[in-house]
Protein backbone atom coordinates (compact mmCIF):
# COMPACT_ATOMS: atom_id res chain seq x y z
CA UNK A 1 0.00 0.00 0.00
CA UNK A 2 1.15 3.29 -0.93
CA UNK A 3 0.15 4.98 1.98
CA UNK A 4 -0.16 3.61 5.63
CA UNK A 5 -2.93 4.71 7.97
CA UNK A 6 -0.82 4.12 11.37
CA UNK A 7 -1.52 5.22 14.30
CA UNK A 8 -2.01 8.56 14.06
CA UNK A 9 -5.33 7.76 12.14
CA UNK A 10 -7.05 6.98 14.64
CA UNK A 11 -9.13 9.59 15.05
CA UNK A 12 -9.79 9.57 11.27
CA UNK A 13 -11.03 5.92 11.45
CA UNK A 14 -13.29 6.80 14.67
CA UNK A 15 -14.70 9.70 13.10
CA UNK A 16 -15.66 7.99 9.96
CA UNK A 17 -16.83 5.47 11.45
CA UNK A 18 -19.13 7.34 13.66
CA UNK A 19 -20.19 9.09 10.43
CA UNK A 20 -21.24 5.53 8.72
CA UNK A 21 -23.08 5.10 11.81
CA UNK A 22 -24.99 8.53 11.90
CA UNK A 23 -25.91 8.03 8.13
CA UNK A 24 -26.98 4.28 9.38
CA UNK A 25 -29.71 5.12 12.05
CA UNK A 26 -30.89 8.72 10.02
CA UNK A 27 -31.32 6.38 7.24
CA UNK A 28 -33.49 3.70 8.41
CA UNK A 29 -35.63 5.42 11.02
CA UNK A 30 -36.00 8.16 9.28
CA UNK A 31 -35.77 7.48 5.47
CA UNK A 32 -36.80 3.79 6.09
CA UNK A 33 -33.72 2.25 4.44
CA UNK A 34 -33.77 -1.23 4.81
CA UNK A 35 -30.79 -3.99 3.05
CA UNK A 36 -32.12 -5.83 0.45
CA UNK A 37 -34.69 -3.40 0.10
CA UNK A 38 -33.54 -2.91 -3.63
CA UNK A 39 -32.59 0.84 -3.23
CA UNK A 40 -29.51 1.62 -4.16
CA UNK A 41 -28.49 4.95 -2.06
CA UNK A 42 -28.36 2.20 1.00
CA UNK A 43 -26.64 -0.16 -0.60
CA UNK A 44 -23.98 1.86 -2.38
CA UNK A 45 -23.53 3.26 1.55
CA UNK A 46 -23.33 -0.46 2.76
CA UNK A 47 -20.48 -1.36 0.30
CA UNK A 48 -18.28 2.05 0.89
CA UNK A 49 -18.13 1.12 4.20
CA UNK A 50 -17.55 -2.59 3.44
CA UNK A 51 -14.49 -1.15 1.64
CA UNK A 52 -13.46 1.09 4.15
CA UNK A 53 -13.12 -1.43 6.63
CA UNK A 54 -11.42 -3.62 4.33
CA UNK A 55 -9.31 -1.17 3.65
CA UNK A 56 -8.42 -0.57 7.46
CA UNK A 57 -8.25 -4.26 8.55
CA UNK A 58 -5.84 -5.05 6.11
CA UNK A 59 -3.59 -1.91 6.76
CA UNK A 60 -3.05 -2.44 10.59
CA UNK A 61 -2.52 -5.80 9.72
């Protein structure tokens, strides 16, 4: 990887992962997003994020 996360990022991660959560809990009690619904704004959310912590678990690795 070209660029490490470290340590430092921690923040970073927490933040963005509060973020994911936020969007998570606006988005199905008050949007009523639900997966598998067949929508795609939810879904293309629920990937990113899949990513992201991909992305993450394989650089502190």
């Amino acid at each position: 990887m070209a660029r490490s996360l470290g340590r430092n990022s921690s923040p970073l991660v927490t933040a963005i992962g509060l973020a994911v959560a936020l969007v998570a809990i606006v988005g199905t009690q008050v949007l009523g997003w639900e997966w598998g619904s067949g929508q795609l704004l939810p879904t293309i959310i629920g990937v990113a994020a899949a990513v992201v912590a991909v992305f993450v678990f394989l650089d502190r690795t």
